[in-house]
Protein backbone atom coordinates (compact mmCIF):
# COMPACT_ATOMS: atom_id res chain seq x y z
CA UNK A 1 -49.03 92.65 225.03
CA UNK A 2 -48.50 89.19 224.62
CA UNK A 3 -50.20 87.25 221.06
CA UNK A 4 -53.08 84.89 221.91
CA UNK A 5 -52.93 81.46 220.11
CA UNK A 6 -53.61 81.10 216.86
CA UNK A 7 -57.68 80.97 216.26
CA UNK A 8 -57.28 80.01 212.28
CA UNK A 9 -57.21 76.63 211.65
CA UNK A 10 -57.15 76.44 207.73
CA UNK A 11 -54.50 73.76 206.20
CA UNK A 12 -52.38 75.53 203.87
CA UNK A 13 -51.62 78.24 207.05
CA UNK A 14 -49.82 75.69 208.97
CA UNK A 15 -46.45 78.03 208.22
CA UNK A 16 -48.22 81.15 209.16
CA UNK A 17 -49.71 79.13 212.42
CA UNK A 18 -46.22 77.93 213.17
CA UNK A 19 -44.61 81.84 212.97
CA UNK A 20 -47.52 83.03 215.77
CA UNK A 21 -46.64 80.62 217.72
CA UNK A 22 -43.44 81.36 218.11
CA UNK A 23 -44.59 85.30 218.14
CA UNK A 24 -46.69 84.48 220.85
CA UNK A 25 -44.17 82.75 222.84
CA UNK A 26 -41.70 85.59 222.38
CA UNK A 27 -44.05 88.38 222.98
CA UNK A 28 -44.47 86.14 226.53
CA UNK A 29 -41.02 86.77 226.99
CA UNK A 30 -40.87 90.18 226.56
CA UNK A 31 -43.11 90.79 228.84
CA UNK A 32 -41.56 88.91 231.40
CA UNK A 33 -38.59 90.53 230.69
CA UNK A 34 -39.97 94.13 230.78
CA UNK A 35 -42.00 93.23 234.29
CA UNK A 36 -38.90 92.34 235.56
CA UNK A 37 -36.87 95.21 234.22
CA UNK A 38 -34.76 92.76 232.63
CA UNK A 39 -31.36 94.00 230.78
CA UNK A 40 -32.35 91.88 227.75
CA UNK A 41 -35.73 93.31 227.24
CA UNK A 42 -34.66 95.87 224.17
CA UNK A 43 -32.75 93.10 222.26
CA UNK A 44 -36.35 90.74 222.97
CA UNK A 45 -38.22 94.03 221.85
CA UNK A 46 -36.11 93.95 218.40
CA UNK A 47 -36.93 89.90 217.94
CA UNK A 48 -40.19 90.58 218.29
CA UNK A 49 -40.10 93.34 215.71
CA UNK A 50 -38.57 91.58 213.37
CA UNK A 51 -41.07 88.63 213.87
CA UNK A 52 -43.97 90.77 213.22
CA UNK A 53 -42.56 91.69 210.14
CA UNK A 54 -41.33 88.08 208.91
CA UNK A 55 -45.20 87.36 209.82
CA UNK A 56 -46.67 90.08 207.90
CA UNK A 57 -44.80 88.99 204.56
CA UNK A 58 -45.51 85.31 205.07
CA UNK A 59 -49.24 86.03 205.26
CA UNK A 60 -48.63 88.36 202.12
CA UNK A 61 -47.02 85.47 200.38
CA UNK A 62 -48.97 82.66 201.25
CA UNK A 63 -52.56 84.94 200.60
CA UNK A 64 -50.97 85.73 196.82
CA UNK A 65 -50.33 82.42 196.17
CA UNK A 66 -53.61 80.75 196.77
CA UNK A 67 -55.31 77.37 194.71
CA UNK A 68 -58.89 77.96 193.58
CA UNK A 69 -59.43 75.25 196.70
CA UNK A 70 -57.49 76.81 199.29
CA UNK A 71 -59.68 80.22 198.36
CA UNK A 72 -63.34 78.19 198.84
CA UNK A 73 -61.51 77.29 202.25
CA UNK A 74 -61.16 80.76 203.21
CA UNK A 75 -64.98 81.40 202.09
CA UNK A 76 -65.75 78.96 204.25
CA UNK A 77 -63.66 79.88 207.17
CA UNK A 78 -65.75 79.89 210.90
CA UNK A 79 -64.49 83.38 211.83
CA UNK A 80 -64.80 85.34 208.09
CA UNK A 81 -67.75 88.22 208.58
CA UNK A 82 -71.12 87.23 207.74
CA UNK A 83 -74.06 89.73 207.15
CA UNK A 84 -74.61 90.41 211.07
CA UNK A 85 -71.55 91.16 211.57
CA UNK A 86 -71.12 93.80 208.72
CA UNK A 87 -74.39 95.55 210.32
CA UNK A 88 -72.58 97.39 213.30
CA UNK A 89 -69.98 98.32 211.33
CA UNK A 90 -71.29 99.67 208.18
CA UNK A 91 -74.73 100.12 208.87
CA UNK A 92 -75.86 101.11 212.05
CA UNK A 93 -78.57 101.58 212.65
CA UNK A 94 -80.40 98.93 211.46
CA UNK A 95 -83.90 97.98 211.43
CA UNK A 96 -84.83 94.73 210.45
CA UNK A 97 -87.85 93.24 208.47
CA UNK A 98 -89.14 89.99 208.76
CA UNK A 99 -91.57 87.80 207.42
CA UNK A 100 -92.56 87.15 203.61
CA UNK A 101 -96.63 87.24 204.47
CA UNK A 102 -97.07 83.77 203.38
CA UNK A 103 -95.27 81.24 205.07
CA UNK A 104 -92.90 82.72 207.98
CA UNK A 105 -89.61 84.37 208.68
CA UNK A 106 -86.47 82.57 207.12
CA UNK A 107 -83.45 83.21 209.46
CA UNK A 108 -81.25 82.67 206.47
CA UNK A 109 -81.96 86.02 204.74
CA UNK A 110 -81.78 89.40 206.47
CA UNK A 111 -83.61 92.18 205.83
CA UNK A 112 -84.03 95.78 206.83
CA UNK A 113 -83.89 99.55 206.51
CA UNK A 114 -80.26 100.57 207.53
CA UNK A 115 -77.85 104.05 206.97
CA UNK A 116 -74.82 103.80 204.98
CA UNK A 117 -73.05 106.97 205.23
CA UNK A 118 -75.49 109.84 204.66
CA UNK A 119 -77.41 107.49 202.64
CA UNK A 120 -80.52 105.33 203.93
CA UNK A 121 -80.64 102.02 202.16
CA UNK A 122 -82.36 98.48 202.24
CA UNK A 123 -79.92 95.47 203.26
CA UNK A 124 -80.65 92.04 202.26
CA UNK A 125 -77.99 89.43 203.00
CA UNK A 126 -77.74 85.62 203.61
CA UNK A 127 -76.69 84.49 206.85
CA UNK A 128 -75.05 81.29 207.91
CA UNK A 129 -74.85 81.41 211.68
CA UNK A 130 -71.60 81.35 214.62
CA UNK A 131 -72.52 78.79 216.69
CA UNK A 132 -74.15 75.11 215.98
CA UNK A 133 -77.81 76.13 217.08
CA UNK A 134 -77.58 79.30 215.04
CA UNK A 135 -76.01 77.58 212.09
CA UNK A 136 -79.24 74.87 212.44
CA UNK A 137 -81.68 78.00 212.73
CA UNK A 138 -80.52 79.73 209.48
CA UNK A 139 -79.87 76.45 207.85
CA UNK A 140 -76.41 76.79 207.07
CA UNK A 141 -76.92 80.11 205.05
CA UNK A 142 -79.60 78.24 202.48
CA UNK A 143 -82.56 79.95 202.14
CA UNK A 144 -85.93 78.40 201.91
CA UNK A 145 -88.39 80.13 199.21
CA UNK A 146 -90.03 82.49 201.84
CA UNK A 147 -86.50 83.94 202.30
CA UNK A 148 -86.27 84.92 198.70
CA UNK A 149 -89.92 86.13 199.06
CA UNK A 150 -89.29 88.05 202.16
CA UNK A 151 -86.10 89.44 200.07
CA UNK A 152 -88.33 90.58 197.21
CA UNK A 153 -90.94 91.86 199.28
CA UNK A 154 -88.11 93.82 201.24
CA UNK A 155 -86.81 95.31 197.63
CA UNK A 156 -90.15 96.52 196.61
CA UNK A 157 -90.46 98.21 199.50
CA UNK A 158 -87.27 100.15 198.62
CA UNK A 159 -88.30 101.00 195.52
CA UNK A 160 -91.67 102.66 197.00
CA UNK A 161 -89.18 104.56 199.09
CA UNK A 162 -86.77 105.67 196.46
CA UNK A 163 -83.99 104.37 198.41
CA UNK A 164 -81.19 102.42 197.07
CA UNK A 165 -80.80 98.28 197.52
CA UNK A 166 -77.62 96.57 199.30
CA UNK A 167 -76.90 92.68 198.68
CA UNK A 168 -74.22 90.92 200.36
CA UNK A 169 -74.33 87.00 199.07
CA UNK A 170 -73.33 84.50 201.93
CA UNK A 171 -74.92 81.04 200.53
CA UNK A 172 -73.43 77.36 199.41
CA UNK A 173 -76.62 77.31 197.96
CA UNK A 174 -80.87 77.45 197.86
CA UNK A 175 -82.37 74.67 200.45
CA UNK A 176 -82.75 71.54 198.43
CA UNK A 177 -85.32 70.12 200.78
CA UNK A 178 -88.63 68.44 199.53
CA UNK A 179 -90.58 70.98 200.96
CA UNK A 180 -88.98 73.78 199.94
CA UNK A 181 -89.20 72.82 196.19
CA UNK A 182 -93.07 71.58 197.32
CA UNK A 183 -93.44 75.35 198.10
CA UNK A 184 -92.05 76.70 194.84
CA UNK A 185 -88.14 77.02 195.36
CA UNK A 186 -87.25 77.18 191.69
CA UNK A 187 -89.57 79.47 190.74
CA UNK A 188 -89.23 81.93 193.65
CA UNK A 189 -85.91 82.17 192.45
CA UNK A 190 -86.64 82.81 188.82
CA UNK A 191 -89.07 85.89 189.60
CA UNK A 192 -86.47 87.32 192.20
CA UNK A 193 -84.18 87.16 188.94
CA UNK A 194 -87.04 88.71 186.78
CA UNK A 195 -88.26 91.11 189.21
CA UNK A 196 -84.98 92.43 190.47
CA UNK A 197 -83.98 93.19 186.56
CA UNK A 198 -87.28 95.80 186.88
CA UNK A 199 -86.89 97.41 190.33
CA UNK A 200 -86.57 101.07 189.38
CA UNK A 201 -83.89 102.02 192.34
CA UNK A 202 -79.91 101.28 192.22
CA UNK A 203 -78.76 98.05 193.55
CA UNK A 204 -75.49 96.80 194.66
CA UNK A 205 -74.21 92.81 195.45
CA UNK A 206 -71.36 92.04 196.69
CA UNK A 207 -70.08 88.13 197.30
CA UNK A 208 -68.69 88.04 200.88
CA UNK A 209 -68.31 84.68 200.85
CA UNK A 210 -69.70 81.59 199.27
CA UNK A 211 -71.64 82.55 196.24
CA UNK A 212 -73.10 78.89 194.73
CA UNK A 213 -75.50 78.85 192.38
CA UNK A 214 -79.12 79.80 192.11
CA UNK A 215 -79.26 80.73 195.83
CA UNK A 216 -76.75 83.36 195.39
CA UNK A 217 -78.67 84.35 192.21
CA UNK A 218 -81.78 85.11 194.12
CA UNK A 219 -80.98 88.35 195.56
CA UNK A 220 -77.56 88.93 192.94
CA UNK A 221 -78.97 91.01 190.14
CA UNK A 222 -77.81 94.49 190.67
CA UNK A 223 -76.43 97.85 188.67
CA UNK A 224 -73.14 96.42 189.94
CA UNK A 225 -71.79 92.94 190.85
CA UNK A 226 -68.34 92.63 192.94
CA UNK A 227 -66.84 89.66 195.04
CA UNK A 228 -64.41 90.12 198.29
CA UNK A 229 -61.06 89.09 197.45
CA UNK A 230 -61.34 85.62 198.74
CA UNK A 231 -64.85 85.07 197.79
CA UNK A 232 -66.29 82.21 195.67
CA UNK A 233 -69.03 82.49 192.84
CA UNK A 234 -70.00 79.42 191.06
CA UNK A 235 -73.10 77.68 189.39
CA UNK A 236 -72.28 74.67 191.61
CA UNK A 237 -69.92 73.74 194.67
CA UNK A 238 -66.63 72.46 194.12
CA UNK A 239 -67.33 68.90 195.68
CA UNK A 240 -71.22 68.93 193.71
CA UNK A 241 -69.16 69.29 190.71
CA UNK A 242 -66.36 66.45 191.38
CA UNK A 243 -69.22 63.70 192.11
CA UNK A 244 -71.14 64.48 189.07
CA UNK A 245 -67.74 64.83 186.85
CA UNK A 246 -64.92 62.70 188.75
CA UNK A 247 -67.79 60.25 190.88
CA UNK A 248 -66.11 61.40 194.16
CA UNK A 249 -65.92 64.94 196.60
CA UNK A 250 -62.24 63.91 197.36
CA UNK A 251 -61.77 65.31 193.62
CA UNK A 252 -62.82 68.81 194.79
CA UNK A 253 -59.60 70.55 194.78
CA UNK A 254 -59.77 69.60 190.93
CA UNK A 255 -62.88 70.58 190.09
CA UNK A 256 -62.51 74.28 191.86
CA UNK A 257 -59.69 74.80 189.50
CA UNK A 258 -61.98 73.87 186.84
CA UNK A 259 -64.64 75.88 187.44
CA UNK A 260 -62.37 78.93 187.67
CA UNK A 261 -64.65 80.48 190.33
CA UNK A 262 -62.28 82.97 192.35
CA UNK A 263 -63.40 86.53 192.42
CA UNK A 264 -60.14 87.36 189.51
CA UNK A 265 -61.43 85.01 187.50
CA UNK A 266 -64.70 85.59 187.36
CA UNK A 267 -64.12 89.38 186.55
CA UNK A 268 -61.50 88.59 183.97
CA UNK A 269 -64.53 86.41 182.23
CA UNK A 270 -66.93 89.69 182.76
CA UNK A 271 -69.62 88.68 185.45
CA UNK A 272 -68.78 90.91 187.93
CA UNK A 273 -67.78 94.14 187.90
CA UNK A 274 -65.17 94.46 191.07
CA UNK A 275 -63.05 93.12 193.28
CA UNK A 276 -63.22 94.22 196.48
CA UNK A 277 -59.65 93.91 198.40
CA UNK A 278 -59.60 92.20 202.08
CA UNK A 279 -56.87 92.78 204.71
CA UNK A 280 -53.69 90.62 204.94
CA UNK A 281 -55.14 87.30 205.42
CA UNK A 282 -58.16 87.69 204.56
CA UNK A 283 -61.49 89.29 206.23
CA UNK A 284 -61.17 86.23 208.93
CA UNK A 285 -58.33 88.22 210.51
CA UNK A 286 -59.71 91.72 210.67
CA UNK A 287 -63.29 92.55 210.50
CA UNK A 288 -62.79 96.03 210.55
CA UNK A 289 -60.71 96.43 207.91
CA UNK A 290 -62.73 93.90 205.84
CA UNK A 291 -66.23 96.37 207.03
CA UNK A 292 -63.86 99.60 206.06
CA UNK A 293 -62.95 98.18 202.31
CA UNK A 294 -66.68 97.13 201.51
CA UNK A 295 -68.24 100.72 203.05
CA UNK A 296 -65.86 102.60 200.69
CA UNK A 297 -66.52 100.03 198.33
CA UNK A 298 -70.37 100.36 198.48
CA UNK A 299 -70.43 104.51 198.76
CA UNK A 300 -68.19 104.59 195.45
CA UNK A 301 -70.60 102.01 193.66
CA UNK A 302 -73.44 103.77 194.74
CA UNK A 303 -72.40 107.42 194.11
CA UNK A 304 -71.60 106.31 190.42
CA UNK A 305 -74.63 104.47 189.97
CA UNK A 306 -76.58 107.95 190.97
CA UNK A 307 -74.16 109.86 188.95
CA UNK A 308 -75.83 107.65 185.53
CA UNK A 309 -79.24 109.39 184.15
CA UNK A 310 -82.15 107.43 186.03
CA UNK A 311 -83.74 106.58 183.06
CA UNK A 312 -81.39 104.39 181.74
CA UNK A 313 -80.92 102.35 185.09
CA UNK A 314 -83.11 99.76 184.01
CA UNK A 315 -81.64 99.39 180.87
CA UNK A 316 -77.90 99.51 181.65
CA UNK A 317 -78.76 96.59 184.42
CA UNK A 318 -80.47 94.17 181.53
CA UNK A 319 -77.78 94.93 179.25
CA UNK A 320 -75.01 94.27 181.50
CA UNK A 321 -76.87 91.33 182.12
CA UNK A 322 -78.22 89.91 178.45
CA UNK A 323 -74.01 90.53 177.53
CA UNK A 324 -72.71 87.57 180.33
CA UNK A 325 -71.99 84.31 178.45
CA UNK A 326 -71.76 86.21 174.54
CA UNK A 327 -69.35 84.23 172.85
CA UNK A 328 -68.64 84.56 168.56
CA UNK A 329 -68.15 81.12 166.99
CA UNK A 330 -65.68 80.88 164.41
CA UNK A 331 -66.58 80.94 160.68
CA UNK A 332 -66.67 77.02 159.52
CA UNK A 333 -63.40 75.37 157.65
CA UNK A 334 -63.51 75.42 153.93
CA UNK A 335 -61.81 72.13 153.88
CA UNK A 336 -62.63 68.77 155.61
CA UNK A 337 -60.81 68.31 158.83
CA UNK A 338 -60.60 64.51 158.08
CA UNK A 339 -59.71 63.08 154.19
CA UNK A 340 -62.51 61.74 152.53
CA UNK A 341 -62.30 58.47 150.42
């Protein structure tokens, strides 16, 4: 079967782009060849053998090798999984919530009862939106306060049902609109944070893609914290950073390395717990694979969490929590560090 055109349009894979092109082209071949019971077809069969597998270790090599920039890219890239499309494939079926009984239903949060595994469970998990209209609907992934409200609500709920809470965190951030700090966007936040550090049932949050600051915070605080392989997490977005710091977004590639905000770093400096692999070019290129690494991924979180006496959930999460940022300052010189007069 012949390779469609590459659909991944991300700079850095201009080599990998340029290989399926030329797979594509040679797959065409072959199956011109075989249709026409062409002499040549095993020899074209071998090329294209031998392509695939040139292909598979460029994508290996180029994935390995990635900036802290190049990895926001991939975060950020049109075709990676959001929330909605993790539900059919991890956890059907799925009945969704809506509404925070206030204000409304915010399209950038999802909510409802699903099955994972043998378990039942309550999903919550930003959503960005395919297409232009849906993008505009969910606004861009950022939740306004009555999605973090409607989140809450949606946790409580699991809590009265003794079933355990899953988070997947898909946001460049909370709405920064006038009226959503008019109706309390800040402080929504803060009792999500306060509340979810109380909820007496195991929770899990993953980072599937963008994680930026006090939006991803909202629904993050769990018994354990991982990030997808080419995930971001960050208290602000690479080009928010570069205009405060550097007076321009161009300086973005810069200021991701600064932040050190990919999913190794972040668990080398302790504020997550896991990494969660993705396929061979990231989750953009398989969603199946991506939805088969997170589902054995959640089941082992969860299973250990349940495994941990219950009354100590609450206070493994705050500690876990109270321990991210400890640092020990160093006793002060004995000398001067400057001569005196």
């Amino acid at each position: 079967m012949a390779a469609t055109a590459p659909k991944f349009r991300l700079p850095f894979e201009a080599p990998i782009q340029e290989m399926e092109a030329r797979l594509a082209e040679l797959e065409a071949r072959y199956a011109t060849a075989r249709a026409d019971l062409d002499a040549g077809t095993p020899e074209i069969a071998e090329q294209v053998r031998r392509l695939r597998r040139e292909l598979a270790g460029l994508v290996r090599t180029v994935y390995a090798n990635l900036s802290a920039w190049e990895t926001v890219q991939v975060s950020r890239c049109e075709h990676r999984p959001q929330t909605r499309d993790y539900i059919p494939l991890i956890f059907s079926p799925f009945l969704e919530l809506h509404g925070d009984r206030a204000v409304g239903d915010d399209r950038a949060i999802v909510t409802g009862l699903a099955r994972l595994g043998e378990r039942r469970i309550m999903l919550v998990g930003h959503q960005k939106g395919k297409t232009l209209a849906e993008r505009q609907a969910c606004n861009f992934g950022c939740a306004h306060p009555e999605g973090y409200r409607k989140a809450l609500l949606k946790m409580r709920l699991a809590e009265k049902l003794r079933i355990p809470i899953v988070c997947l965190i898909d946001t460049p951030g909370a709405y920064p609109g006038i009226g959503a700090e008019e109706r309390g966007q800040a402080l929504v936040i803060a009792e999500n944070l306060y509340e979810m550090s109380r909820i007496d049932t195991p929770i899990v949050c993953v980072v599937i893609g963008e994680g930026g600051s006090g939006g991803a915070l909202g629904i993050g605080v769990g018994d354990r914290v991982a990030m997808l392989e080419y995930a971001y997490y960050s208290v602000i977005s690479p080009e928010g950073c570069a205009t405060i710091l550097w007076k321009g977004a161009e300086h973005a590639p810069r200021a991701a390395a600064a932040l050190r905000m990919t999913a190794r770093e972040v668990k080398r400096m302790g504020i997550i717990d896991d990494v969660v692999p993705e396929p061979p070019g990231g989750a953009h290129r398989d969603h199946r694979e991506a939805a088969a690494n997170l589902k054995s991924y959640l089941l082992r979180a969860l299973r250990e969490i349940e495994e941990q006496p219950r009354h100590e959930l609450l206070k493994r999460r705050y500690e876990k929590f109270r321990r991210i940022g400890v640092f020990v300052e160093a006793d002060a010189p004995t000398e001067p560090l400057l001569p005196t007069s």
